[in-house]
Each structure stands twice: as structure tokens, then as C-alpha cells.
PDB file of N, CA and C in Angstrom:
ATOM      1  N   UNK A   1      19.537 -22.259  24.948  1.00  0.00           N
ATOM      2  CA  UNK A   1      19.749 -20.969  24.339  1.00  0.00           C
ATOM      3  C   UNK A   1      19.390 -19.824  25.306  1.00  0.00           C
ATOM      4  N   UNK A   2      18.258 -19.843  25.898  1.00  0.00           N
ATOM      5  CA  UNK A   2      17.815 -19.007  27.280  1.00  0.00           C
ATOM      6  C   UNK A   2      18.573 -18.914  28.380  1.00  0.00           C
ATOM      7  N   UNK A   3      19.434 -20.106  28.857  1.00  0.00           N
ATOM      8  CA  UNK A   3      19.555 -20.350  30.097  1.00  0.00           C
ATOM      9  C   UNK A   3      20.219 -19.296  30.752  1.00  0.00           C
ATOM     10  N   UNK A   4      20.570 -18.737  30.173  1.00  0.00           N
ATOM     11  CA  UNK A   4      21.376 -16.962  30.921  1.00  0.00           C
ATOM     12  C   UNK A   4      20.485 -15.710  31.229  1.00  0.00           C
ATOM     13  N   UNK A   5      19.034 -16.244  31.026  1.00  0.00           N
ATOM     14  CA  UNK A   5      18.241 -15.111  31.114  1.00  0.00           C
ATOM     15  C   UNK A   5      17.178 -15.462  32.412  1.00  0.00           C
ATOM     16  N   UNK A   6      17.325 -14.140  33.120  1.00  0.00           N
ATOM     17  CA  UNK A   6      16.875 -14.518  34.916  1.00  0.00           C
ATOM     18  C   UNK A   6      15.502 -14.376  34.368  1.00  0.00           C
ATOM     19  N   UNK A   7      14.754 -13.890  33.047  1.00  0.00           N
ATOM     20  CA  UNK A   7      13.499 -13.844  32.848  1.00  0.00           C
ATOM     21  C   UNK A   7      12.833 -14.368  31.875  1.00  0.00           C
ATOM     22  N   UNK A   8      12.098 -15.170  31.564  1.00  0.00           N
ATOM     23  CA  UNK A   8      11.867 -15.656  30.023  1.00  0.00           C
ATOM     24  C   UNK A   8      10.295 -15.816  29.923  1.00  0.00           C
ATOM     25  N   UNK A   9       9.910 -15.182  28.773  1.00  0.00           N
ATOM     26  CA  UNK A   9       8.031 -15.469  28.495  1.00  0.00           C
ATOM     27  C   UNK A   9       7.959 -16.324  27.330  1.00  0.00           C
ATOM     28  N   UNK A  10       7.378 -17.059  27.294  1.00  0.00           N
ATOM     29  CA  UNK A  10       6.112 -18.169  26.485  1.00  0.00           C
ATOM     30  C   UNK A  10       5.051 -17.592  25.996  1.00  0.00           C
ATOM     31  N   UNK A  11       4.955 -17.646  24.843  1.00  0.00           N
ATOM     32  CA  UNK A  11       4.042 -17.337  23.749  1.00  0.00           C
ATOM     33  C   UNK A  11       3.548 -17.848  22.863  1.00  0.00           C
ATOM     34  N   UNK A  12       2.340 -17.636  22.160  1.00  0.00           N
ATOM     35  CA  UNK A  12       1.931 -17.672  21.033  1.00  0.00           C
ATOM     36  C   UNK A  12       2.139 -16.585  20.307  1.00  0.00           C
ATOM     37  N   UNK A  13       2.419 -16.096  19.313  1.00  0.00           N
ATOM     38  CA  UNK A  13       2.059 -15.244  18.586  1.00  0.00           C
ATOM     39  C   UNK A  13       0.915 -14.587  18.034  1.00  0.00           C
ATOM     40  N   UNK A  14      -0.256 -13.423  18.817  1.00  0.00           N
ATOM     41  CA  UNK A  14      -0.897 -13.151  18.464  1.00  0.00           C
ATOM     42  C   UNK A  14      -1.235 -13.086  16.511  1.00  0.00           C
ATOM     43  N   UNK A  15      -2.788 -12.981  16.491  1.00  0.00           N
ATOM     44  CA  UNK A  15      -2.963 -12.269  15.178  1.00  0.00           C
ATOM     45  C   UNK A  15      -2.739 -11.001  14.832  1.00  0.00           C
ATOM     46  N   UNK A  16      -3.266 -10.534  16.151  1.00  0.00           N
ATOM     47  CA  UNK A  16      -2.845  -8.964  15.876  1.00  0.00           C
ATOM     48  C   UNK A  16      -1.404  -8.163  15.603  1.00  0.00           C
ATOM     49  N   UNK A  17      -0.333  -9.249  15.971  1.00  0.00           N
ATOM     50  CA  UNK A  17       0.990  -8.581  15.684  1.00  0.00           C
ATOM     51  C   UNK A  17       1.004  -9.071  14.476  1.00  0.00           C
ATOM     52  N   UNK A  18       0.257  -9.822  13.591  1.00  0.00           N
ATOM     53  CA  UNK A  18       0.734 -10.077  11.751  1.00  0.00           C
ATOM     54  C   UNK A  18       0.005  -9.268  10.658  1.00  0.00           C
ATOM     55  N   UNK A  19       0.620  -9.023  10.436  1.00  0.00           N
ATOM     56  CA  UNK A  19       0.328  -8.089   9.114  1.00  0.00           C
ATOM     57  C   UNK A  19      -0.356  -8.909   7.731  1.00  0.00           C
ATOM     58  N   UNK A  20      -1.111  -8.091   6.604  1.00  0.00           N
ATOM     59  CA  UNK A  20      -1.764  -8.777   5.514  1.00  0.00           C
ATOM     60  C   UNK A  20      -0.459  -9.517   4.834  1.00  0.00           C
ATOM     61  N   UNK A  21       0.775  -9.005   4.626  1.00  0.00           N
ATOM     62  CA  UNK A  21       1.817 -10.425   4.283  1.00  0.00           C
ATOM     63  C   UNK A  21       2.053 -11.510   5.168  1.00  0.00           C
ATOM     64  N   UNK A  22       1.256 -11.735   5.914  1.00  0.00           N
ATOM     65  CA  UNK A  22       1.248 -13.195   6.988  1.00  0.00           C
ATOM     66  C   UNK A  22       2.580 -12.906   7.919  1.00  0.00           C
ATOM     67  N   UNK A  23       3.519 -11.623   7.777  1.00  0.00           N
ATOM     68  CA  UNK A  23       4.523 -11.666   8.362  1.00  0.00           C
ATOM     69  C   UNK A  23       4.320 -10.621  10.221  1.00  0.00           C
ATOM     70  N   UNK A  24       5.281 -11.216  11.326  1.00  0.00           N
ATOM     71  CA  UNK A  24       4.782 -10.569  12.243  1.00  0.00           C
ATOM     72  C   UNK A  24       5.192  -9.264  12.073  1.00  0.00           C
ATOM     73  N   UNK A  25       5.186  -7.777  12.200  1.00  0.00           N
ATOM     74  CA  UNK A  25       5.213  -6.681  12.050  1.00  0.00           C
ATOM     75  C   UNK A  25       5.967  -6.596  13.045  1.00  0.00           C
ATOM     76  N   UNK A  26       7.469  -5.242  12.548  1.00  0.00           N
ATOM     77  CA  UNK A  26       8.787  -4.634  12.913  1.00  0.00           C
ATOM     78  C   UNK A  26       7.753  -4.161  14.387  1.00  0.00           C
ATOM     79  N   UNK A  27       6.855  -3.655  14.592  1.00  0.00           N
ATOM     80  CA  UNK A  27       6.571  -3.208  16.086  1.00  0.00           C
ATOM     81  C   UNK A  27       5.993  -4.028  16.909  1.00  0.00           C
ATOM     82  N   UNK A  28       5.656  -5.356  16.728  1.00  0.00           N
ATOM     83  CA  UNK A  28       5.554  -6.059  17.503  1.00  0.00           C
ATOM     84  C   UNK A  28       6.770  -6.937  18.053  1.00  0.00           C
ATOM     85  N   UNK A  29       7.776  -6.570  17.346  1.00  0.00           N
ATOM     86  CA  UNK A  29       9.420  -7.185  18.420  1.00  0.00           C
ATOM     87  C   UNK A  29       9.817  -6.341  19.409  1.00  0.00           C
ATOM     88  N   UNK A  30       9.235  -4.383  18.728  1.00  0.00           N
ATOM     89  CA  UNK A  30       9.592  -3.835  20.094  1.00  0.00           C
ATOM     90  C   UNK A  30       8.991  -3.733  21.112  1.00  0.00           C
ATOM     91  N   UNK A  31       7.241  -3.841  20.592  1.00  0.00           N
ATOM     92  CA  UNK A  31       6.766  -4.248  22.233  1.00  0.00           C
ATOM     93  C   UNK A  31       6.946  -4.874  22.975  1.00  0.00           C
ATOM     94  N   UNK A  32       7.124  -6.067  22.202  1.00  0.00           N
ATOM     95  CA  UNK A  32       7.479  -7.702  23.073  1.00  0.00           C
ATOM     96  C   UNK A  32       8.450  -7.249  23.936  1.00  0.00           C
ATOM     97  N   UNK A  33       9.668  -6.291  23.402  1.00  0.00           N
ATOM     98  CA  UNK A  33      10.843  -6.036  23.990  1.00  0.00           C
ATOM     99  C   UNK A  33      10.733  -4.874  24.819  1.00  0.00           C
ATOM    100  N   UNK A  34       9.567  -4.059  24.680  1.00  0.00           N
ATOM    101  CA  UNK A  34       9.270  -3.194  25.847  1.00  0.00           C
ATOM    102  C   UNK A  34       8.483  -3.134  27.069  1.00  0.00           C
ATOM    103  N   UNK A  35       7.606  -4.631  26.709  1.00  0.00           N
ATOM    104  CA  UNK A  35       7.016  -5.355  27.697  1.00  0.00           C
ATOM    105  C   UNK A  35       7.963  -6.183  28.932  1.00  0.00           C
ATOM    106  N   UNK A  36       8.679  -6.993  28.103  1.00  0.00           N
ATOM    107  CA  UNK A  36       9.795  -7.780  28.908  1.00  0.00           C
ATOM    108  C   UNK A  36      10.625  -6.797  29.763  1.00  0.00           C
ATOM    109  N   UNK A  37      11.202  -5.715  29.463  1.00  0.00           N
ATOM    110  CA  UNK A  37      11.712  -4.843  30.017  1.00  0.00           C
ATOM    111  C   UNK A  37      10.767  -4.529  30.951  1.00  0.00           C
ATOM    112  N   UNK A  38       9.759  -4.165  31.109  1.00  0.00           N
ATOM    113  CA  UNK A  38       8.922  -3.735  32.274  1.00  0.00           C
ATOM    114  C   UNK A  38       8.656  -4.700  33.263  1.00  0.00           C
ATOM    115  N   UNK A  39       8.493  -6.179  32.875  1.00  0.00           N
ATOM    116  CA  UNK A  39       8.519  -7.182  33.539  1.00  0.00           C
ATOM    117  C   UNK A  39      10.045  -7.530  34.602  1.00  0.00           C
ATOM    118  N   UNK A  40      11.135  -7.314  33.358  1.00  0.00           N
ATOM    119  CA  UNK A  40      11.918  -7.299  34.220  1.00  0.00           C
ATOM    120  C   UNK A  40      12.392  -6.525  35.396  1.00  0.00           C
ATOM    121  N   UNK A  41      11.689  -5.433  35.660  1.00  0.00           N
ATOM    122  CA  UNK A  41      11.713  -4.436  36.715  1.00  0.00           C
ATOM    123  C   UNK A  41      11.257  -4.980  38.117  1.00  0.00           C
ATOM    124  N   UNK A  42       9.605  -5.438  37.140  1.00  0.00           N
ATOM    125  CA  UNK A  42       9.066  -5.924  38.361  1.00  0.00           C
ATOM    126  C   UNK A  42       9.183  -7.489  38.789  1.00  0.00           C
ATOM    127  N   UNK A  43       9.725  -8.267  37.987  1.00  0.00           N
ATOM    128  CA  UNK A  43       9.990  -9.445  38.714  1.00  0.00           C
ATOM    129  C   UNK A  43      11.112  -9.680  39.055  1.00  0.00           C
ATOM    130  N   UNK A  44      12.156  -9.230  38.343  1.00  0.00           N
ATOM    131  CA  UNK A  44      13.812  -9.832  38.691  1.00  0.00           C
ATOM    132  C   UNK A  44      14.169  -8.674  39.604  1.00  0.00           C
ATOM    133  N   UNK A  45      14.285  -7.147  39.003  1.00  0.00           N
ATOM    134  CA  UNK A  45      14.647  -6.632  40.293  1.00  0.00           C
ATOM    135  C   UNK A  45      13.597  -6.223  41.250  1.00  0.00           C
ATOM    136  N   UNK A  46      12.532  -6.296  41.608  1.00  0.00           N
ATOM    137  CA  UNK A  46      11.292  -6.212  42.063  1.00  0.00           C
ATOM    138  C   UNK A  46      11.384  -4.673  42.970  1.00  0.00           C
ATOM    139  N   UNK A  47      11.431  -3.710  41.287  1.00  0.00           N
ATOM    140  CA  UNK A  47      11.102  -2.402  41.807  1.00  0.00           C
ATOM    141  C   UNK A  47      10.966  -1.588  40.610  1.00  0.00           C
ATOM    142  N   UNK A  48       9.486  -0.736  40.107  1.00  0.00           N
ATOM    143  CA  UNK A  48       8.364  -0.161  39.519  1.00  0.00           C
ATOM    144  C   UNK A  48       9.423   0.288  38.790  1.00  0.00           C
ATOM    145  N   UNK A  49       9.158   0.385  36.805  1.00  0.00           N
ATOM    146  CA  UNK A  49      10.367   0.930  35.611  1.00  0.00           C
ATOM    147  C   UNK A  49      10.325   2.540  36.299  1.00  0.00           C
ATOM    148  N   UNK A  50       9.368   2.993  36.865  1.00  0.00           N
ATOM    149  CA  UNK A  50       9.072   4.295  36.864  1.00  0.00           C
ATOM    150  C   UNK A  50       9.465   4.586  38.204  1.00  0.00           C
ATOM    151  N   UNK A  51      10.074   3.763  38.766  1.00  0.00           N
ATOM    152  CA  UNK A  51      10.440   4.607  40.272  1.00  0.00           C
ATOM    153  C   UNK A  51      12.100   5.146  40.144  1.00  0.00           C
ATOM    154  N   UNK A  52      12.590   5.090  41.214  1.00  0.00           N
ATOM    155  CA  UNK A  52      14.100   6.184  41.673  1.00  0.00           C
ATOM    156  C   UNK A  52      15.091   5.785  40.654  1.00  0.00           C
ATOM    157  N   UNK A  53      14.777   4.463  40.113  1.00  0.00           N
ATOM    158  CA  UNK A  53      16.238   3.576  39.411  1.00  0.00           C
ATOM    159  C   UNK A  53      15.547   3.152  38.207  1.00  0.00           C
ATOM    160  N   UNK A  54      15.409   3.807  37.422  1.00  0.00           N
ATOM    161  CA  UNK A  54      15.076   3.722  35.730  1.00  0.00           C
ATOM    162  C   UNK A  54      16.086   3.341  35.214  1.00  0.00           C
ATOM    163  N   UNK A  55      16.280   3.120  33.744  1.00  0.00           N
ATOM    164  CA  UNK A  55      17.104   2.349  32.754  1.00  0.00           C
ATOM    165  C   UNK A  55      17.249   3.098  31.628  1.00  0.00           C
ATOM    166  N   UNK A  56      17.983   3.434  31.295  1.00  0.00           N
ATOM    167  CA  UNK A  56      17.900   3.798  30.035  1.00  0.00           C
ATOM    168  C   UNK A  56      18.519   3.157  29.129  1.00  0.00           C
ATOM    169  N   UNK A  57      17.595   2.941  28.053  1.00  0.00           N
ATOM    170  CA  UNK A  57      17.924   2.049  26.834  1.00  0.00           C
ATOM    171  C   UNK A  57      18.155   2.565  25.852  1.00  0.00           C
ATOM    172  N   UNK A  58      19.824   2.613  25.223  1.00  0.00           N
ATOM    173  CA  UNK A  58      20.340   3.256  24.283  1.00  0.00           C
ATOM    174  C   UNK A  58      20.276   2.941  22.728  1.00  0.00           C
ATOM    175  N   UNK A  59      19.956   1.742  22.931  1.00  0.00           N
ATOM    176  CA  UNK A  59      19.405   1.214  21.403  1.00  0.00           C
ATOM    177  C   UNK A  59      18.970  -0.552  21.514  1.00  0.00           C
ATOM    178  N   UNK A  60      18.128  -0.366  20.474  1.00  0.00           N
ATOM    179  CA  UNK A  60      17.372  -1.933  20.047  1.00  0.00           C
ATOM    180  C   UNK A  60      17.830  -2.678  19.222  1.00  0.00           C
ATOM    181  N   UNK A  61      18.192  -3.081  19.023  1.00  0.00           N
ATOM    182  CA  UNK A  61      19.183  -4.282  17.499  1.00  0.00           C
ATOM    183  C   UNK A  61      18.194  -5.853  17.442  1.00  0.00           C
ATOM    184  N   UNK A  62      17.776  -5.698  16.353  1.00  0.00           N
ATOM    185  CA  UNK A  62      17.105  -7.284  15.875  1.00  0.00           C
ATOM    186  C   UNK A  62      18.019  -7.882  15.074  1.00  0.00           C
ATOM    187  N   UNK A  63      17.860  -9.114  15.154  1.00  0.00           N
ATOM    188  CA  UNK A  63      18.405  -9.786  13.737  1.00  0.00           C
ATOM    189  C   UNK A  63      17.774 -10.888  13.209  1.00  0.00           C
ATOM    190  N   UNK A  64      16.555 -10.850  12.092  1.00  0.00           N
ATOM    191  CA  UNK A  64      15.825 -11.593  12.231  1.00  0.00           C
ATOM    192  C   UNK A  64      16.180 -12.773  11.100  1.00  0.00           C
ATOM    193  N   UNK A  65      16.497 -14.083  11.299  1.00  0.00           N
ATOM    194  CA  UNK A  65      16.767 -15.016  11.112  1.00  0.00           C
ATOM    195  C   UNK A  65      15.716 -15.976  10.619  1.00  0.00           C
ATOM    196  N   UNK A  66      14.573 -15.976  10.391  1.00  0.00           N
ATOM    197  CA  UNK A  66      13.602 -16.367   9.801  1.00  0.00           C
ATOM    198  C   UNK A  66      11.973 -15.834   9.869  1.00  0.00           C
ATOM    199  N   UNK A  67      11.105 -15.786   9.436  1.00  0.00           N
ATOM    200  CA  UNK A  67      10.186 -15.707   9.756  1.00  0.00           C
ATOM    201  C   UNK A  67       9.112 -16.533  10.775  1.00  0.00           C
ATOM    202  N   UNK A  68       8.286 -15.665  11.345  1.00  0.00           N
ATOM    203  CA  UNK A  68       7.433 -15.641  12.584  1.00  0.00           C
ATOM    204  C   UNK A  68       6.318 -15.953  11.869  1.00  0.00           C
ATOM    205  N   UNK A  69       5.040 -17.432  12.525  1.00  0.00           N
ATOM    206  CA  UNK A  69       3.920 -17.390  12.206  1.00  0.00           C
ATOM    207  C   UNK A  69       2.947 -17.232  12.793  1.00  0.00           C
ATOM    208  N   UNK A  70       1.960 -16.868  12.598  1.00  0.00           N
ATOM    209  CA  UNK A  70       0.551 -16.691  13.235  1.00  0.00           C
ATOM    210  C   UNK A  70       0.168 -17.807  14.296  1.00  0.00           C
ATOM    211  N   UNK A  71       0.289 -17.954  15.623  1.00  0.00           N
ATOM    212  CA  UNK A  71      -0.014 -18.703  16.558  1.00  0.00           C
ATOM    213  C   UNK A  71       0.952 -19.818  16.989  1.00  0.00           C
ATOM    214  N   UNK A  72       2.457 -19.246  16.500  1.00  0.00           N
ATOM    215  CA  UNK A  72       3.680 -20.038  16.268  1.00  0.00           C
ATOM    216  C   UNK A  72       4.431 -19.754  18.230  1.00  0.00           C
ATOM    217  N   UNK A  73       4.841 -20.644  18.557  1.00  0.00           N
ATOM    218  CA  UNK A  73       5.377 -21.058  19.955  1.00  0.00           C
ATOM    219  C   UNK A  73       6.583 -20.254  20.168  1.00  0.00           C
ATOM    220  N   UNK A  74       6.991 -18.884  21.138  1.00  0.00           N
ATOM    221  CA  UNK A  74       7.715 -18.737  21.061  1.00  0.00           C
ATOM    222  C   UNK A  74       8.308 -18.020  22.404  1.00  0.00           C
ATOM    223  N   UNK A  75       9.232 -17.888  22.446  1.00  0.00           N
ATOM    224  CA  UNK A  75      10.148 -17.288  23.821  1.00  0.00           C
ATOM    225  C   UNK A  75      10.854 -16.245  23.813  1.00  0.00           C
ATOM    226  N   UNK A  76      10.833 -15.476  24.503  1.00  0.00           N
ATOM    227  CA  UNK A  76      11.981 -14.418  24.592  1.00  0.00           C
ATOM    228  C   UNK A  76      12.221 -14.232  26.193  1.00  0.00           C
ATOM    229  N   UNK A  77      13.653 -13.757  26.101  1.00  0.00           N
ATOM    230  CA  UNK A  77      14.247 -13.356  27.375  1.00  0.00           C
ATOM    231  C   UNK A  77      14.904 -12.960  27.513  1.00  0.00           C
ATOM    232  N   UNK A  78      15.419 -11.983  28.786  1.00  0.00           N
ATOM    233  CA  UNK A  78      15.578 -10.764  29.236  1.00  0.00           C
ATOM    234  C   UNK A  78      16.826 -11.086  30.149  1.00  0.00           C
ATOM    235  N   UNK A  79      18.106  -9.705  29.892  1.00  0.00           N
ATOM    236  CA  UNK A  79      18.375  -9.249  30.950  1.00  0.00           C
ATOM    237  C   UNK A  79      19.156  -8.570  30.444  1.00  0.00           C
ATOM    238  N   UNK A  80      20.407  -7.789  31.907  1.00  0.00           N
ATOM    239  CA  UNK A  80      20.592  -6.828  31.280  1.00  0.00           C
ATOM    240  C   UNK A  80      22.436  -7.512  31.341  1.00  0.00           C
ATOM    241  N   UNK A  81      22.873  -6.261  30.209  1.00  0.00           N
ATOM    242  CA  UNK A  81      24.432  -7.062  30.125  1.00  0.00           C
ATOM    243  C   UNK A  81      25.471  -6.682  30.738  1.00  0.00           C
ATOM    244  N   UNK A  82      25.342  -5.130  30.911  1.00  0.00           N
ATOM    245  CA  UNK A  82      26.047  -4.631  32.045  1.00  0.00           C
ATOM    246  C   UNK A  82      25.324  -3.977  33.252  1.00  0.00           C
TER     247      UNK A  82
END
């Protein structure tokens, strides 16, 4: 399912991204996703989000397909499409 992505992180799912409904919380997909983005700066194209060649990101789209658990194994990965 990854294999098209030049970047991919391994996780647990913190506690701190779940909320008192045991569910992981809408802002912990965009950090995850604003973290990876910064990663991908510095590892795939290996140059600082904040230097000459920034990105701009025109929108975020989830589609969440089941629920996320507390210390549950998980992956995401990165790149860009055009």
C-alpha cells in the first residue's frame, strides 16, 4: 500500500493524541501530516521547509475508514503528487 512513498514513519499511537471517547483526535492526523511534511524536506529532498523552496499546501483531505487505537501500530507516508 506504501510502496510509492519515498518516505514512510512507524508508529504507535500516542495517548496524548486520544481523546476521553478513546477516539484519536481530528488534530492529531494533521500533525502527523505536518510533521511528515517537514521530514520530507529534510530527508527526501534534503533542504530546510523554511529555506528558498517552500511548498505550499492547498488543502488536507482525510478519509477515515475506521477507527484508531491507543498504542495501535501504524504508518503513514509521504510525497508529493505533482
Amino acid at each position: 500500500m506504501l510502496e510509492d512513498f519515498p518516505l514512510i514513519s512507524r508508529f504507535s499511537v500516542p495517548f496524548a493524541d486520544v481523546d476521553m471517547m478513546r477516539h484519536v483526535n481530528n488534530v492529531a492526523y494533521i500533525r502527523w501530516t505536518e510533521t511528515m511534511r517537514s521530514e520530507y524536506f529534510a530527508q527526501v529532498m534534503q533542504v530546510p521547509i523554511n529555506g528558498d523552496h517552500g511548498m505550499i499546501q492547498a488543502t488536507i483531505n482525510f478519509t477515515y475508514e475506521r477507527q484508531l487505537l491507543y498504542r495501535e501500530q501504524i504508518a503513514i507516508g509521504c510525497k508529493i503528487p505533482r
